[in-house]
C-alpha atoms as a PDB file:
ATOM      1  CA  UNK A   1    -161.504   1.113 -30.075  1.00  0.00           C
ATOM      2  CA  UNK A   2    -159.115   2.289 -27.500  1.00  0.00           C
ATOM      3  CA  UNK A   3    -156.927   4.113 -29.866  1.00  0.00           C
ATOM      4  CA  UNK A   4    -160.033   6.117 -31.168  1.00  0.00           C
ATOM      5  CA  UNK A   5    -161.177   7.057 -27.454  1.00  0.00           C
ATOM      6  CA  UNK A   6    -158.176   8.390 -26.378  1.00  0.00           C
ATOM      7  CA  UNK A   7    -158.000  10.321 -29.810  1.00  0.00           C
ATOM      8  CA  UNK A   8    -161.563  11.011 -28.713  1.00  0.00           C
ATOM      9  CA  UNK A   9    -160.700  12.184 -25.093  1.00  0.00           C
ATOM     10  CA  UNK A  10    -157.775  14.176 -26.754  1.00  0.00           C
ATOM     11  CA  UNK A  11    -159.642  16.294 -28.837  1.00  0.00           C
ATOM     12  CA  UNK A  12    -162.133  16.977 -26.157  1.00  0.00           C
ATOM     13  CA  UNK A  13    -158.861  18.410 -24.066  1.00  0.00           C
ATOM     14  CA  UNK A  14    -158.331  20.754 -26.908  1.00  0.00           C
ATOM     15  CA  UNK A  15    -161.661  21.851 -27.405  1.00  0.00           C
ATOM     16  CA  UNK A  16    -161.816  22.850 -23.459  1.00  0.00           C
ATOM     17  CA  UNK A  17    -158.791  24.401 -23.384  1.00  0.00           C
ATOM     18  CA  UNK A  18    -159.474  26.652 -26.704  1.00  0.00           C
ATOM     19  CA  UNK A  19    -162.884  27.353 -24.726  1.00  0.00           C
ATOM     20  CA  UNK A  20    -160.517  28.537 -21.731  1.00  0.00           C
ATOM     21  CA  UNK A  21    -157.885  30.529 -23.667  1.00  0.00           C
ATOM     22  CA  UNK A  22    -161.302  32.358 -25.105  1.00  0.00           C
ATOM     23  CA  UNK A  23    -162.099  33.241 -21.619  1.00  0.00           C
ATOM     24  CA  UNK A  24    -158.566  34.788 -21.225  1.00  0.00           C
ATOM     25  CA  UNK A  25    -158.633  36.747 -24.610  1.00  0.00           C
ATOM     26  CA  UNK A  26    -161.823  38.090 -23.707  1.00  0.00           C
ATOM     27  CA  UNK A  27    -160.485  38.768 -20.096  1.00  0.00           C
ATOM     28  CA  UNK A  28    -157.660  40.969 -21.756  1.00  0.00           C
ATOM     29  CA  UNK A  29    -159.689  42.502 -24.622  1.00  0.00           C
ATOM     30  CA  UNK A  30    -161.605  44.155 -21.138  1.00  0.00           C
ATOM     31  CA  UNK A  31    -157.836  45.352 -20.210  1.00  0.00           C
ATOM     32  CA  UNK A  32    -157.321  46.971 -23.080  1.00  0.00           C
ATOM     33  CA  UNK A  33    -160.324  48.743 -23.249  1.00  0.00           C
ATOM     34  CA  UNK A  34    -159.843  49.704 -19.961  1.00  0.00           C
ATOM     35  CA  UNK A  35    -156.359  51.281 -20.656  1.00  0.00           C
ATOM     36  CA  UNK A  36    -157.656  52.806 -23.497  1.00  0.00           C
ATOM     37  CA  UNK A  37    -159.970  54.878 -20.782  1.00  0.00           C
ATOM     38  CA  UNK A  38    -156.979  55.561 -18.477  1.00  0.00           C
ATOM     39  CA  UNK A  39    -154.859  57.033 -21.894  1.00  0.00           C
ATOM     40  CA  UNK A  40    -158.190  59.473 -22.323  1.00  0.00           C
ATOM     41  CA  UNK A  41    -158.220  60.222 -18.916  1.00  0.00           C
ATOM     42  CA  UNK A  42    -154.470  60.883 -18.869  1.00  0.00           C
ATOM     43  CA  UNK A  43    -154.747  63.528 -22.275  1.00  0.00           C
ATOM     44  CA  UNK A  44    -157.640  64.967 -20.128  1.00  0.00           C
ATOM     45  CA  UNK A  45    -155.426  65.391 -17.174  1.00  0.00           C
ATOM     46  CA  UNK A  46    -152.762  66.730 -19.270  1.00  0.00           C
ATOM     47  CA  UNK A  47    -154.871  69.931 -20.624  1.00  0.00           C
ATOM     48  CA  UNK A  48    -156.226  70.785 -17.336  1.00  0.00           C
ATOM     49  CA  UNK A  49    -152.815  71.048 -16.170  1.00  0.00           C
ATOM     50  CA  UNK A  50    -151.955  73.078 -19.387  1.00  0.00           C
ATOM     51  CA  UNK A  51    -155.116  75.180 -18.801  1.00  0.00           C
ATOM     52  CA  UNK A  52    -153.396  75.683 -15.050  1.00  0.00           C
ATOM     53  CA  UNK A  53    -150.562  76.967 -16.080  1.00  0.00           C
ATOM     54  CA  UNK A  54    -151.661  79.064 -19.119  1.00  0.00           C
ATOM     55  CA  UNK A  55    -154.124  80.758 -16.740  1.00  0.00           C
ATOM     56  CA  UNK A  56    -151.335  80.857 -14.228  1.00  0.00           C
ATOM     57  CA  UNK A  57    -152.930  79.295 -11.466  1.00  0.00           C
ATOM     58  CA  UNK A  58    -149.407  77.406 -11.222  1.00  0.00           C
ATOM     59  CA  UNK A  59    -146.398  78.140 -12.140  1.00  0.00           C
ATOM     60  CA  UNK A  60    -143.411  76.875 -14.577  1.00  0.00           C
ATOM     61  CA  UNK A  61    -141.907  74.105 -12.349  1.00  0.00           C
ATOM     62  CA  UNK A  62    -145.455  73.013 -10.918  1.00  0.00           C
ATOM     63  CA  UNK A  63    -146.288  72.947 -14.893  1.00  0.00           C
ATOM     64  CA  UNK A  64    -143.166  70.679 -15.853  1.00  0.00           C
ATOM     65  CA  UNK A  65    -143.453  68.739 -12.698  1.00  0.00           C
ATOM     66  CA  UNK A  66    -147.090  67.275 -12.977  1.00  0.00           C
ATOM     67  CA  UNK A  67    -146.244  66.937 -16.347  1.00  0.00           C
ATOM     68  CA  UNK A  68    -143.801  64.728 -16.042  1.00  0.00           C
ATOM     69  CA  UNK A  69    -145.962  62.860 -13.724  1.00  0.00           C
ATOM     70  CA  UNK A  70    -148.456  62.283 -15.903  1.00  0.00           C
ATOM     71  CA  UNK A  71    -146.197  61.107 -18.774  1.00  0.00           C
ATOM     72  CA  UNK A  72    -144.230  58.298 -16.556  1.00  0.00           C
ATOM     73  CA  UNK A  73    -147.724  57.313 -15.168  1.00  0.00           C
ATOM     74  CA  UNK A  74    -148.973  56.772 -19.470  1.00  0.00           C
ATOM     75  CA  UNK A  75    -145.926  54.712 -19.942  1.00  0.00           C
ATOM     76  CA  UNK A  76    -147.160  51.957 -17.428  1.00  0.00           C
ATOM     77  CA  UNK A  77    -149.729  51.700 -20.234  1.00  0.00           C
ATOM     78  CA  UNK A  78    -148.792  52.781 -23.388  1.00  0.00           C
ATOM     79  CA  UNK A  79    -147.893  49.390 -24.995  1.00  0.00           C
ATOM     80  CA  UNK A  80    -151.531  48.079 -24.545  1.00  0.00           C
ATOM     81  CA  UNK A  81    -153.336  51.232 -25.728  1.00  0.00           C
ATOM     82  CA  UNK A  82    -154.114  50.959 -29.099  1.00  0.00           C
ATOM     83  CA  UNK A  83    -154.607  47.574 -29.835  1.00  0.00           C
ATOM     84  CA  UNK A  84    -158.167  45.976 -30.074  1.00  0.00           C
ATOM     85  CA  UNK A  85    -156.893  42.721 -30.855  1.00  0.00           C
ATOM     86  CA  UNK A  86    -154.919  40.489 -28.242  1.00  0.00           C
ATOM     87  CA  UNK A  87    -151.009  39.400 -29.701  1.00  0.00           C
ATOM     88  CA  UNK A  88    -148.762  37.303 -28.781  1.00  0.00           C
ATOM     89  CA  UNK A  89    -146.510  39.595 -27.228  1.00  0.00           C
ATOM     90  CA  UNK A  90    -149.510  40.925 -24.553  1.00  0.00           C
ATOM     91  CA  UNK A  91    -150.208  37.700 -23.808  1.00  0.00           C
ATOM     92  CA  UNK A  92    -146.501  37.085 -23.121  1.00  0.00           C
ATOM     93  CA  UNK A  93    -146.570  40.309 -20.827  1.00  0.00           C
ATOM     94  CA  UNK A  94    -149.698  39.377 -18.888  1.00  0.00           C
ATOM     95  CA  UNK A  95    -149.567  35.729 -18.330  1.00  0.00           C
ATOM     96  CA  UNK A  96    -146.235  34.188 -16.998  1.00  0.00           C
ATOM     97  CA  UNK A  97    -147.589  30.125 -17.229  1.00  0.00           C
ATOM     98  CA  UNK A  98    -150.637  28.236 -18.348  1.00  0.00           C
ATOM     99  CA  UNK A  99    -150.758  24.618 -16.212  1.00  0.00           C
ATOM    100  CA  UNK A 100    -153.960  21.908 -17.519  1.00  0.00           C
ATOM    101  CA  UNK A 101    -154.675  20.256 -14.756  1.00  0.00           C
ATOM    102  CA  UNK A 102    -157.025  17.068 -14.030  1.00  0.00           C
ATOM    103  CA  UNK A 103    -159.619  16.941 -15.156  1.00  0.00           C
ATOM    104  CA  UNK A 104    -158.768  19.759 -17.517  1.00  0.00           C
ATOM    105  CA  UNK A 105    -158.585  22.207 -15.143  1.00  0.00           C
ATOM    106  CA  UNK A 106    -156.873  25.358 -16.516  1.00  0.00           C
ATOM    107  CA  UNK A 107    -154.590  26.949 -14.042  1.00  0.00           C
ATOM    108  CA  UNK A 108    -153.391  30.584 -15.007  1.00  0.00           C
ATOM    109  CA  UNK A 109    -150.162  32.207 -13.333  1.00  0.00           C
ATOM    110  CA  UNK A 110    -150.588  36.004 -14.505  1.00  0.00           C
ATOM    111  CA  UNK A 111    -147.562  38.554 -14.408  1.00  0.00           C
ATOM    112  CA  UNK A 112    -149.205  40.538 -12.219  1.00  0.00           C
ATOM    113  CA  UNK A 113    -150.873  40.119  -8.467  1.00  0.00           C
ATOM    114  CA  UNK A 114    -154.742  39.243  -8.684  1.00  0.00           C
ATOM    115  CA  UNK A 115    -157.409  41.655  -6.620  1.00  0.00           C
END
């Protein structure tokens, strides 16, 4: 009886915790889609800049300047862009440690500050 509680109470622990690391998938699928906005925004940004200099409103070096800008600002999120499923390896990028706690309380340690 024993052995079949704590198998019991076991499998309860993995049950919550799959239930948690849901919560975090669906956490980062809402990152993704979010950088997915800022890459639009970015190619939007891009041809206005374009449409500056075509129409001459700035010149070459203002042109190549913003430009470059633009592109080292896309890199921050160019790994996450295209992805609608979560891997491995964004996990690995966005959360640094995963603690269960008592009472199977989940504690997350992201790579990043929090708000």
């Amino acid at each position: 009886m024993v052995l079949l509680r704590a198998i019991q109470t076991q499998v309860q622990l993995c049950q919550s915790i799959t239930i948690k690391i849901k919560g975090i998938e669906d956490y980062l699928q809402k990152e993704v889609k979010a950088s997915q906005l800022v890459e639009r925004r970015y190619r939007t940004l891009q041809a206005m800049i374009f449409e500056d200099y075509a129409e001459e409103r700035i010149n070459k070096e203002e042109y190549f300047f913003k430009k470059q800008k633009l592109i080292e600002k896309q890199k921050e999120t160019k790994n996450y862009i295209f992805r609608e499923k979560i891997t491995r390896e964004i996990l690995i990028d966005f959360v640094k440690e995963v603690r269960v706690g008592e009472k199977n309380i989940l504690e997350i340690r992201w790579n990043f500050k929090e708000p």
